[in-house]
N, C-alpha and C. Protein backbone atom coordinates (compact mmCIF):
# COMPACT_ATOMS: atom_id res chain seq x y z
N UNK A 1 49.53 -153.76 173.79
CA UNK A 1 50.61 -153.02 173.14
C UNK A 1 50.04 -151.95 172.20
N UNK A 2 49.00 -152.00 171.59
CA UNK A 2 48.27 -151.46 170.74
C UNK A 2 47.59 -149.84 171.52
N UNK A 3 47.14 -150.80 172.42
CA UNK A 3 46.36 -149.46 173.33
C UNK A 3 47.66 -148.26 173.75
N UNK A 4 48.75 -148.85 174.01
CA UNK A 4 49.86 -147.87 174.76
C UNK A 4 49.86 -147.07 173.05
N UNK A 5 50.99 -147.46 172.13
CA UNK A 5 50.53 -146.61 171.30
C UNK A 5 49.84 -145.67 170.66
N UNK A 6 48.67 -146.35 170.64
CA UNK A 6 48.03 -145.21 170.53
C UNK A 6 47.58 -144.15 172.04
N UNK A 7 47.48 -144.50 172.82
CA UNK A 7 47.69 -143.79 174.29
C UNK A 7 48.56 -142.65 173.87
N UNK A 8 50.20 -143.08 173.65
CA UNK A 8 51.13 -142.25 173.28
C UNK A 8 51.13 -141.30 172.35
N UNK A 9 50.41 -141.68 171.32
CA UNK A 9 50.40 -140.64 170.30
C UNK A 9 48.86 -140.12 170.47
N UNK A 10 48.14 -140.08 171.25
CA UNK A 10 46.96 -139.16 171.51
C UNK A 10 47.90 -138.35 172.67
N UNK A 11 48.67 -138.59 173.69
CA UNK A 11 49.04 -137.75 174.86
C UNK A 11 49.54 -136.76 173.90
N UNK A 12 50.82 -137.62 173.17
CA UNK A 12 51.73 -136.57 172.20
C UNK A 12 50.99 -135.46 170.95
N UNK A 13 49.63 -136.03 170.43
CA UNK A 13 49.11 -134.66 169.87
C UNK A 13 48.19 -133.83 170.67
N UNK A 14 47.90 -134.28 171.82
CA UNK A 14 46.99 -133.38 172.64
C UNK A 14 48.21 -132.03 173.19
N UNK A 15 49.34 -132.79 173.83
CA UNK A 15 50.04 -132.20 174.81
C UNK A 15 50.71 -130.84 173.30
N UNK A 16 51.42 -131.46 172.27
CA UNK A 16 51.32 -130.30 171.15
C UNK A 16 50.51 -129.47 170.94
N UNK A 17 49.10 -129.96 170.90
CA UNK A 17 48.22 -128.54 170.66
C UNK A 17 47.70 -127.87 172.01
N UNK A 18 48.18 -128.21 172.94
CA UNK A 18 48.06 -126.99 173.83
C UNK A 18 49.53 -126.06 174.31
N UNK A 19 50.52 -126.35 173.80
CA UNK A 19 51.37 -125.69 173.75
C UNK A 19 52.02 -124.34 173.19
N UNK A 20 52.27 -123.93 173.57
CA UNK A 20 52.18 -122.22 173.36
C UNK A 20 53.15 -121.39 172.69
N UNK A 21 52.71 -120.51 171.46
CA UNK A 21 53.72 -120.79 170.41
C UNK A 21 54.08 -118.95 170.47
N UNK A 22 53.44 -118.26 171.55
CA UNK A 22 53.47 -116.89 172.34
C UNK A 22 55.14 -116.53 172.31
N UNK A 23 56.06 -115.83 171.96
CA UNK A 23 57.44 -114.87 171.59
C UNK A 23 57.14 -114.32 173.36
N UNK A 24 58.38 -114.04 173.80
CA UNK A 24 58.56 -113.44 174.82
C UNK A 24 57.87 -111.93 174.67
N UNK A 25 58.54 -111.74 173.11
CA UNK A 25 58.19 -110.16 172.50
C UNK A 25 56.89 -109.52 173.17
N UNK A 26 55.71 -111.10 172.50
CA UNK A 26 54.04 -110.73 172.74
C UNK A 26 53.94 -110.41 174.45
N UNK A 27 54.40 -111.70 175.22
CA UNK A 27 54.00 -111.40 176.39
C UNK A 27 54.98 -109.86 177.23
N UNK A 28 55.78 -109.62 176.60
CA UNK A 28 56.01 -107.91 177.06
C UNK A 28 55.01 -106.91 176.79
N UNK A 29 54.57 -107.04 175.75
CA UNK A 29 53.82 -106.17 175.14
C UNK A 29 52.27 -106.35 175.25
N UNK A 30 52.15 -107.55 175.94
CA UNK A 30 50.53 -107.60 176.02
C UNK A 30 49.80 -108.25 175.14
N UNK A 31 50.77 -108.34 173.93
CA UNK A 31 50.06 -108.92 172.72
C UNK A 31 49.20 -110.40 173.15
N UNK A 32 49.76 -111.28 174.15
CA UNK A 32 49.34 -112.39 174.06
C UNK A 32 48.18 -112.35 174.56
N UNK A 33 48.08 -111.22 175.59
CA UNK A 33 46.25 -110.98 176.26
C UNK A 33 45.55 -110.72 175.30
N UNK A 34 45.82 -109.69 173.89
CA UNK A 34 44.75 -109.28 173.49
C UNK A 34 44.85 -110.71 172.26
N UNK A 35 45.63 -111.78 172.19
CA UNK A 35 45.15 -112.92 171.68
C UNK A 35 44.03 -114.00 172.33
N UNK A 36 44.28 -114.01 173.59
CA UNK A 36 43.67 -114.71 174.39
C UNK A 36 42.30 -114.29 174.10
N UNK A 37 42.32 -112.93 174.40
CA UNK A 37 40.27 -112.39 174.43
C UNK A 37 39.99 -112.38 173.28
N UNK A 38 40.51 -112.40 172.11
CA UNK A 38 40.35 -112.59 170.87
C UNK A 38 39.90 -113.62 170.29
N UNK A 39 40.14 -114.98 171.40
CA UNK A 39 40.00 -116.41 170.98
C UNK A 39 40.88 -117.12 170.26
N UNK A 40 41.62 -116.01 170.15
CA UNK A 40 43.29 -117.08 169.00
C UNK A 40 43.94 -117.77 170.03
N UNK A 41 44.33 -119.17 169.72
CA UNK A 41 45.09 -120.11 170.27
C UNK A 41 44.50 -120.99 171.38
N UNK A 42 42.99 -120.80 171.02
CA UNK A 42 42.16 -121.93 172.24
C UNK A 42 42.23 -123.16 171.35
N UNK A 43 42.16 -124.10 172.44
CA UNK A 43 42.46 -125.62 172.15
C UNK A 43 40.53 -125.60 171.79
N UNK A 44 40.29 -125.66 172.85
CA UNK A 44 38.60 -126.01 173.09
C UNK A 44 37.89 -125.05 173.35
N UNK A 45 38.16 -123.80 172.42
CA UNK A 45 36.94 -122.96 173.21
C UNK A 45 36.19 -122.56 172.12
N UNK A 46 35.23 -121.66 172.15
CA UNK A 46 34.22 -122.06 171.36
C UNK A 46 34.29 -121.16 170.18
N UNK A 47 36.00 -121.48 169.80
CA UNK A 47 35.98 -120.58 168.13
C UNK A 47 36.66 -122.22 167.65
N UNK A 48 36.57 -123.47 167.64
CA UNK A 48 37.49 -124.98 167.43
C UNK A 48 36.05 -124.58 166.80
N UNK A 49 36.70 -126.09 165.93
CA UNK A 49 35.90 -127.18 165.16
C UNK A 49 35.22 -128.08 166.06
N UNK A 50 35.62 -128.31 167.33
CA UNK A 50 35.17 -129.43 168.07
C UNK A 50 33.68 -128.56 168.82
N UNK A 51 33.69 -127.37 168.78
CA UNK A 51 32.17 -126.76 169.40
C UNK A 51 31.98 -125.65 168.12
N UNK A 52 31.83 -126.75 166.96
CA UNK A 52 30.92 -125.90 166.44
C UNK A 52 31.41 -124.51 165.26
N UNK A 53 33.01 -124.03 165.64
CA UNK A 53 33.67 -122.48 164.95
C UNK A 53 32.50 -121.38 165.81
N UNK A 54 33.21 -120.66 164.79
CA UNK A 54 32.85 -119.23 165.27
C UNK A 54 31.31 -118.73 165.42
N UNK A 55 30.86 -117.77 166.55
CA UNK A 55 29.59 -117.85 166.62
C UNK A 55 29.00 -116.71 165.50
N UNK A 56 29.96 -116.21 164.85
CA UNK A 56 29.49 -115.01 164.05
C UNK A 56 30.62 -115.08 162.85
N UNK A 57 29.67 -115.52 161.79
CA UNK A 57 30.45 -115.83 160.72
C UNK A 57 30.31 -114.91 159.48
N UNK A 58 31.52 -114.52 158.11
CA UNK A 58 31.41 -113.59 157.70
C UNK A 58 30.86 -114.46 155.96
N UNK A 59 30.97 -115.65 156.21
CA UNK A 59 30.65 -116.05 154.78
C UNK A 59 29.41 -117.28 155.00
N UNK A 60 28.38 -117.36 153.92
CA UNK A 60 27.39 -118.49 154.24
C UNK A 60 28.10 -119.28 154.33
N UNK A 61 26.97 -120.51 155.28
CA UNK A 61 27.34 -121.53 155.62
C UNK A 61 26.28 -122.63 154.25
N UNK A 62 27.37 -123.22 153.76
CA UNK A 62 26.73 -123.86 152.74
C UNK A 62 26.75 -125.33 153.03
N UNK A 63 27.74 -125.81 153.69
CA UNK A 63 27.95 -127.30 154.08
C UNK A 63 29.56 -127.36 153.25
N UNK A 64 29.69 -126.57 152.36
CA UNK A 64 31.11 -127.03 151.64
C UNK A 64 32.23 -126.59 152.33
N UNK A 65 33.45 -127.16 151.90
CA UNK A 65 34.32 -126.33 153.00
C UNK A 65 35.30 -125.34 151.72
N UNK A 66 34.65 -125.29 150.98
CA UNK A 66 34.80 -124.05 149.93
C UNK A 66 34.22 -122.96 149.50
N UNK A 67 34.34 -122.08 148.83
CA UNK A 67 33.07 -121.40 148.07
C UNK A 67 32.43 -121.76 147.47
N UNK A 68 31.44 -122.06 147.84
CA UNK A 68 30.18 -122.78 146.66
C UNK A 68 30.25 -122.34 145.07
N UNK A 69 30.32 -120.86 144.82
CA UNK A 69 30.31 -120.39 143.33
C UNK A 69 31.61 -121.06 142.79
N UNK A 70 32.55 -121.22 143.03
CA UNK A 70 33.67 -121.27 142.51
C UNK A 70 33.42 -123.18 142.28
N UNK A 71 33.09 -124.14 143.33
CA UNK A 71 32.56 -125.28 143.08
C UNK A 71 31.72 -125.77 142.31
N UNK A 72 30.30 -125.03 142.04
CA UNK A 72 29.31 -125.32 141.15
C UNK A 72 29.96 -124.23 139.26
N UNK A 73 30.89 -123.50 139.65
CA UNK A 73 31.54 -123.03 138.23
C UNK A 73 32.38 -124.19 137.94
N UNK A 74 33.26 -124.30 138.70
CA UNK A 74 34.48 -125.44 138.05
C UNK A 74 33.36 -126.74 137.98
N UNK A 75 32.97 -127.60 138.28
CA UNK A 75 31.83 -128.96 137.58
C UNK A 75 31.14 -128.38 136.99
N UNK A 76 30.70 -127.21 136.51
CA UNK A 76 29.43 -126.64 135.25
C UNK A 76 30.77 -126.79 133.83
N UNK A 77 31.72 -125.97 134.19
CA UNK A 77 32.74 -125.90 133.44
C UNK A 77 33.39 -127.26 132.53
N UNK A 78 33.56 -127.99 133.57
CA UNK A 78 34.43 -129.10 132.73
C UNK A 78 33.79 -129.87 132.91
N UNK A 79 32.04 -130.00 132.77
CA UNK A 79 31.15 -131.14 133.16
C UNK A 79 31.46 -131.92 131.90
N UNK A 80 32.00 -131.64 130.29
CA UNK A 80 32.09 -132.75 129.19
C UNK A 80 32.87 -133.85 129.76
N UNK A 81 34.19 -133.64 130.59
CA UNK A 81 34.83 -134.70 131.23
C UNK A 81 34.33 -135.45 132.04
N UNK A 82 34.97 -136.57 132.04
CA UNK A 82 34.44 -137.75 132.84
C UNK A 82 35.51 -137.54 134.37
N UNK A 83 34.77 -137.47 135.53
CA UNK A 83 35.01 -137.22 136.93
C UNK A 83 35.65 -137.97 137.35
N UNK A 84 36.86 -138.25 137.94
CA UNK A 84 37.32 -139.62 138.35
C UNK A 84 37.71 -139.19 140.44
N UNK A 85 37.82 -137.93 140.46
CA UNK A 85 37.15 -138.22 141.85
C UNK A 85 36.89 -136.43 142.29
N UNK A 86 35.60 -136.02 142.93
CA UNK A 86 35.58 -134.65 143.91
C UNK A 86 35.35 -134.22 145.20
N UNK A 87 36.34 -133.80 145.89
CA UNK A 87 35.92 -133.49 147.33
C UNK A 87 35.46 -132.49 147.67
N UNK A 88 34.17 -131.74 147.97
CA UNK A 88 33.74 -130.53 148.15
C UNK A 88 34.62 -130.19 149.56
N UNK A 89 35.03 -131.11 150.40
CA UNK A 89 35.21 -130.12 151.60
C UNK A 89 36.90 -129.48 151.33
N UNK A 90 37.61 -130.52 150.88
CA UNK A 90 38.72 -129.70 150.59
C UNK A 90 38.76 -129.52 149.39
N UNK A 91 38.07 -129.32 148.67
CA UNK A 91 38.05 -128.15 147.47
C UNK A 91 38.66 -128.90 146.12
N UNK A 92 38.74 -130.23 145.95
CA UNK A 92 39.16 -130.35 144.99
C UNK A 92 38.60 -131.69 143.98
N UNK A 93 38.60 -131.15 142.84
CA UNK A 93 38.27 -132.12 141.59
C UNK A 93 39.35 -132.03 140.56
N UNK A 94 39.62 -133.88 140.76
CA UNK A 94 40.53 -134.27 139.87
C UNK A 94 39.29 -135.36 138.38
N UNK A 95 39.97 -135.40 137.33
CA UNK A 95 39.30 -135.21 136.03
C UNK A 95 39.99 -136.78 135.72
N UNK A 96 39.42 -137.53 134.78
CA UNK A 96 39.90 -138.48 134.30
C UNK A 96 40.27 -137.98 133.10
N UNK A 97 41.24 -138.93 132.46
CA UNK A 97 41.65 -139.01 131.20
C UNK A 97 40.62 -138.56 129.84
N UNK A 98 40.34 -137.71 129.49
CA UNK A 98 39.78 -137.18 128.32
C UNK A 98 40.48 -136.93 126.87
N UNK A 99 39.60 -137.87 125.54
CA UNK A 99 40.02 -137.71 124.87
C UNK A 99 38.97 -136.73 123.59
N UNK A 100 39.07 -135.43 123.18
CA UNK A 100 38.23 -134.87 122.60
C UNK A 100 37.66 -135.87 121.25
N UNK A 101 36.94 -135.81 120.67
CA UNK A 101 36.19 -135.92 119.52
C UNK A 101 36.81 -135.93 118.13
N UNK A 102 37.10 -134.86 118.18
CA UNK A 102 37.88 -134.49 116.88
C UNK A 102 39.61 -134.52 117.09
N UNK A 103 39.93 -134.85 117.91
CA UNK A 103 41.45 -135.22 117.99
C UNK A 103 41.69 -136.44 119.27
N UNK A 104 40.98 -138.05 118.53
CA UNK A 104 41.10 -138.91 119.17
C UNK A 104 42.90 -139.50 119.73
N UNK A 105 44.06 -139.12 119.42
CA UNK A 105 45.47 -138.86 119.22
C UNK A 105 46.02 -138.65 120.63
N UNK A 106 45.36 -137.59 121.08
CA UNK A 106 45.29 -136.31 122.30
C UNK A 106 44.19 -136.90 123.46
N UNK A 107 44.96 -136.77 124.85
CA UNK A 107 43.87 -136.38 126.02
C UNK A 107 44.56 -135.76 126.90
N UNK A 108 43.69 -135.88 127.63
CA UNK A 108 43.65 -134.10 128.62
C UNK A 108 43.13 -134.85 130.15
N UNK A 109 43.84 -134.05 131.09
CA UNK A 109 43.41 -134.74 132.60
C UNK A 109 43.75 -133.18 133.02
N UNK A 110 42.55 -132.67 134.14
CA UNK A 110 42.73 -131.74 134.84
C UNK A 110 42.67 -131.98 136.27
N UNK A 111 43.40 -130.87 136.89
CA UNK A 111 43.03 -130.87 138.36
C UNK A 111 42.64 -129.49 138.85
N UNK A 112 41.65 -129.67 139.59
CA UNK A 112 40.84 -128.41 139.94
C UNK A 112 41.16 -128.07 141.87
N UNK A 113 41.62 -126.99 142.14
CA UNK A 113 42.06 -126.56 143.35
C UNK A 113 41.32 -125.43 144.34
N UNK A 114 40.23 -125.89 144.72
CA UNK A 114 39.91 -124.57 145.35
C UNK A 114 40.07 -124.20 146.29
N UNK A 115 40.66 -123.29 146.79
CA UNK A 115 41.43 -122.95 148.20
C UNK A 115 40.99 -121.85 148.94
N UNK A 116 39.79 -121.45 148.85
CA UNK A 116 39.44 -120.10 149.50
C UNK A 116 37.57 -120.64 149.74
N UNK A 117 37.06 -120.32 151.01
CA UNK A 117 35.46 -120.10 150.74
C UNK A 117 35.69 -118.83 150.48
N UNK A 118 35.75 -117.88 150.24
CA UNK A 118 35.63 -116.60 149.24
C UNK A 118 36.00 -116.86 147.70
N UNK A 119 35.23 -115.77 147.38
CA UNK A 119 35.18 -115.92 145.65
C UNK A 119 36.28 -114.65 145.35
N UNK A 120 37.49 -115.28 145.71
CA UNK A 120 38.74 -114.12 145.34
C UNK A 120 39.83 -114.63 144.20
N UNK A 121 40.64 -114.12 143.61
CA UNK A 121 41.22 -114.44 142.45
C UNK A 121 42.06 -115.01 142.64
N UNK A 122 42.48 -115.62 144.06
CA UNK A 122 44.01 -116.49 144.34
C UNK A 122 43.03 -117.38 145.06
N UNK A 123 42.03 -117.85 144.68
CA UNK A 123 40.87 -118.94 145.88
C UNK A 123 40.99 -120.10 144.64
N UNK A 124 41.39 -120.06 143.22
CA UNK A 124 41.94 -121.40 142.42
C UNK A 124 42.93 -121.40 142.03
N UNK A 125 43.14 -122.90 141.49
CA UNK A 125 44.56 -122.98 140.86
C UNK A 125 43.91 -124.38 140.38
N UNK A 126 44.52 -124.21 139.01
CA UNK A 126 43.88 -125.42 137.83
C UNK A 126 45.41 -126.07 137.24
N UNK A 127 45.19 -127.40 137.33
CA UNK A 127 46.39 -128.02 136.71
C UNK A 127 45.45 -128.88 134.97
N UNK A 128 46.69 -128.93 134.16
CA UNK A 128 46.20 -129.41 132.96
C UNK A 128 47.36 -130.31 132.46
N UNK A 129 47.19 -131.48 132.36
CA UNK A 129 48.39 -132.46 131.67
C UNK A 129 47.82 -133.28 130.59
N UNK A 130 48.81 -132.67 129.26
CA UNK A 130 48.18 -132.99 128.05
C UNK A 130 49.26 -134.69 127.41
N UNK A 131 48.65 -135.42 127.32
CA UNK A 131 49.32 -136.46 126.29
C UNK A 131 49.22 -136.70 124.75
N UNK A 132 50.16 -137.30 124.20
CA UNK A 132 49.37 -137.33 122.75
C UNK A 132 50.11 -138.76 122.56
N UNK A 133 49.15 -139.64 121.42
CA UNK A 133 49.83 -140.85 121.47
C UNK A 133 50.80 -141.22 119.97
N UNK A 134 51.37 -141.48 120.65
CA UNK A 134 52.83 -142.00 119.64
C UNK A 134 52.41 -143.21 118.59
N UNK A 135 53.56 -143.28 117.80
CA UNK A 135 53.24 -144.29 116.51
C UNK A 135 53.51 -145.90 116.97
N UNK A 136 54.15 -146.05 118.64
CA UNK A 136 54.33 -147.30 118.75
C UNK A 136 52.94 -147.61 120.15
N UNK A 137 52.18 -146.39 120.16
CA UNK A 137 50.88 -146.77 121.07
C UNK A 137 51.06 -145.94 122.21
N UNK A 138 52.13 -145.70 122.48
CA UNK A 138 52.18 -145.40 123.70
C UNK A 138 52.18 -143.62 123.78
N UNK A 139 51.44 -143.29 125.23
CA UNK A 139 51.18 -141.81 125.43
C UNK A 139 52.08 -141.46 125.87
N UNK A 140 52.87 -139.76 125.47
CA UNK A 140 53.69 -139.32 125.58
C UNK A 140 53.15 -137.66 126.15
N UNK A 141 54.01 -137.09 127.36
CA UNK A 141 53.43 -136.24 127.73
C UNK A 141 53.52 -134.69 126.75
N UNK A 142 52.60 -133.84 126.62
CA UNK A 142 53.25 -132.80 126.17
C UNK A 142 53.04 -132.03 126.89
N UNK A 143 53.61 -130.74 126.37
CA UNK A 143 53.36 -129.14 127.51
C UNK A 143 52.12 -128.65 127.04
N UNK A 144 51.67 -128.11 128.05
CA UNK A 144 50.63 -127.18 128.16
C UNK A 144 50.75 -126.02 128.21
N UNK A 145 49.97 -124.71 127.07
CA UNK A 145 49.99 -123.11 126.83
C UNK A 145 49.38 -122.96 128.54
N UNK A 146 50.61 -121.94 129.34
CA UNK A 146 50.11 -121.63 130.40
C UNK A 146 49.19 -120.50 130.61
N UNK A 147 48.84 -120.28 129.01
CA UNK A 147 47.61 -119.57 128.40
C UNK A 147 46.46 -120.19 128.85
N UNK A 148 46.55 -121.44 128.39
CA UNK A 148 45.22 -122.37 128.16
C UNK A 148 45.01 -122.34 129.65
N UNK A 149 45.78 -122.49 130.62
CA UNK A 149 45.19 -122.73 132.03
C UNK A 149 44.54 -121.50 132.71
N UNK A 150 45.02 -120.37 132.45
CA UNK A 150 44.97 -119.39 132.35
C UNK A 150 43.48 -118.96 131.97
N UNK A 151 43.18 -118.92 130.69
CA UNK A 151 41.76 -119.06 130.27
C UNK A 151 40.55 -120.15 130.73
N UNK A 152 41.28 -120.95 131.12
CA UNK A 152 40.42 -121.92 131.89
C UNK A 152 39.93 -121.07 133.43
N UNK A 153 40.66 -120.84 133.84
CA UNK A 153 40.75 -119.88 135.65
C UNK A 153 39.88 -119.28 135.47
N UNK A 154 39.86 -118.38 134.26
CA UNK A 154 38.71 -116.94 134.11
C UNK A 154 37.54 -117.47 133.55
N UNK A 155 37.29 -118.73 132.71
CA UNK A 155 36.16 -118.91 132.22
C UNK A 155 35.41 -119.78 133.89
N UNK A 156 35.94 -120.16 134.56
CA UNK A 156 35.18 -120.52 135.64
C UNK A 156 35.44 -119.41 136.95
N UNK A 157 36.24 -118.15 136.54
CA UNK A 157 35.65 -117.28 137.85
C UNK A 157 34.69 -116.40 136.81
N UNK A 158 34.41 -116.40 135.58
CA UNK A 158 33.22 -115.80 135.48
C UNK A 158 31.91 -116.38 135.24
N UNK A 159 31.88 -118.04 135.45
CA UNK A 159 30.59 -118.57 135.31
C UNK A 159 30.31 -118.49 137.31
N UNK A 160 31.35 -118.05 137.87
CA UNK A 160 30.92 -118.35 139.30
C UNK A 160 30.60 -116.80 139.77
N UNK A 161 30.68 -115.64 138.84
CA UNK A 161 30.76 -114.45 139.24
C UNK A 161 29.01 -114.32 138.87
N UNK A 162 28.90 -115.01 137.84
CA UNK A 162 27.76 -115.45 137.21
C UNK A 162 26.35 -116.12 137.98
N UNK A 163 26.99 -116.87 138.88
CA UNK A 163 25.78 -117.68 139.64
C UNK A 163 25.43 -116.76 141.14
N UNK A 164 26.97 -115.80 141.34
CA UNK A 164 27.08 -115.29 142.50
C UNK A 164 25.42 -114.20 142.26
N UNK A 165 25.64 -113.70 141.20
CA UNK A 165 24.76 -112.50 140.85
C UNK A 165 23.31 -112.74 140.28
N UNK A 166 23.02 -114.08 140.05
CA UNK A 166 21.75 -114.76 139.96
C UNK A 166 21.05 -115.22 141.13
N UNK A 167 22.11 -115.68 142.59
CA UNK A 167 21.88 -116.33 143.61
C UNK A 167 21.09 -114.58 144.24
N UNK A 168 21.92 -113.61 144.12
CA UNK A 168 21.24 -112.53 145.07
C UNK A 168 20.04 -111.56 144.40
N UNK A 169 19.94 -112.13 143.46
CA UNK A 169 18.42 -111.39 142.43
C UNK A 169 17.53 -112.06 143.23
C-alpha cells in the first residue's frame, strides 16, 4: 500500500513537471521555439539541477546557495549573538534570544534573509523582535524603530561591499 502511494505521487510530480505552461499566444508567435533553444522549460536537460545547471555561469561558484559577501557580512555582523540555527544554502540565519549587557530587562531575536547570490540591495531582508520584561516576569513584545532594521541592512551591505573589495585586491 505504501509503495502505490508513493508510486502515485512520484507519477503525479513527474507528469506536472513536464507539462507545458506555453499560451497559445507563444506558440503563434514562435515564442515557444526560441524558449526551447534557450533551454527554458527542460525537465532534464542540461540547464536542471539534476545535470549539474548551467554550463556557463555569471556568478562564482562558492558552494553557497547565496552570495557569499552578504553571508560572511550578516555572521561578522551579529556574531555578539548567540546562533540558534544557519542555512547557507537557503540563505538564512535565525538568532537566539539576546539579552544586551547593560539593559539585562530587554532582548532581541533576529532573522537574517538572504535572497539573492548577487550582492544587490533587494538580495536582504532582516527581521528584529524586541521584548522587554514586565514586573510580574513575564516578556512582553515591543515594536521595533523600522530605522533600527534599516541601519542594520546597510551596516551589513557595507561590511559585505567591504570583503567584496578585499576578495579582488
Amino acid at each position: 500500500m505504501r509503495f502505490r502511494r508513493f508510486s502515485a505521487l512520484f507519477l503525479a510530480v513527474g507528469l506536472g513537471a513536464c507539462s507545458s505552461d506555453y499560451t497559445q499566444e507563444e506558440t503563434k508567435t514562435g515564442a515557444t521555439e526560441d524558449r526551447l533553444n534557450t533551454g527554458m522549460g527542460k525537465f532534464l536537460g542540461e540547464d536542471t539541477l539534476i545535470f549539474g545547471g548551467p554550463k556557463k555561469r555569471e556568478h562564482e561558484d562558492t558552494g553557497l546557495g547565496v552570495n557569499s559577501y552578504l553571508w560572511r557580512a550578516s555572521l561578522d555582523t551579529i556574531s555578539f549573538m548567540p546562533i540558534a540555527s544557519a542555512d547557507p544554502f537557503g540563505g538564512v540565519i535565525i538568532t537566539d534570544w539576546y539579552s544586551p549587557p547593560q539593559s539585562p530587562q530587554e532582548r532581541l531575536k533576529m532573522n537574517i534573509f538572504i535572497l539573492d547570490r548577487q550582492l544587490r540591495s533587494d538580495g536582504l531582508r532582516v527581521s528584529i523582535f524586541r521584548q522587554e520584561r514586565e514586573k510580574s516576569g513575564h516578556w512582553a513584545d515591543r515594536p521595533i524603530d523600522p530605522q533600527t532594521i534599516k541601519d542594520l541592512e546597510n551596516t551589513i551591505f557595507a561590511r559585505a561591499r567591504h570583503f567584496r573589495t578585499t576578495a579582488a585586491k
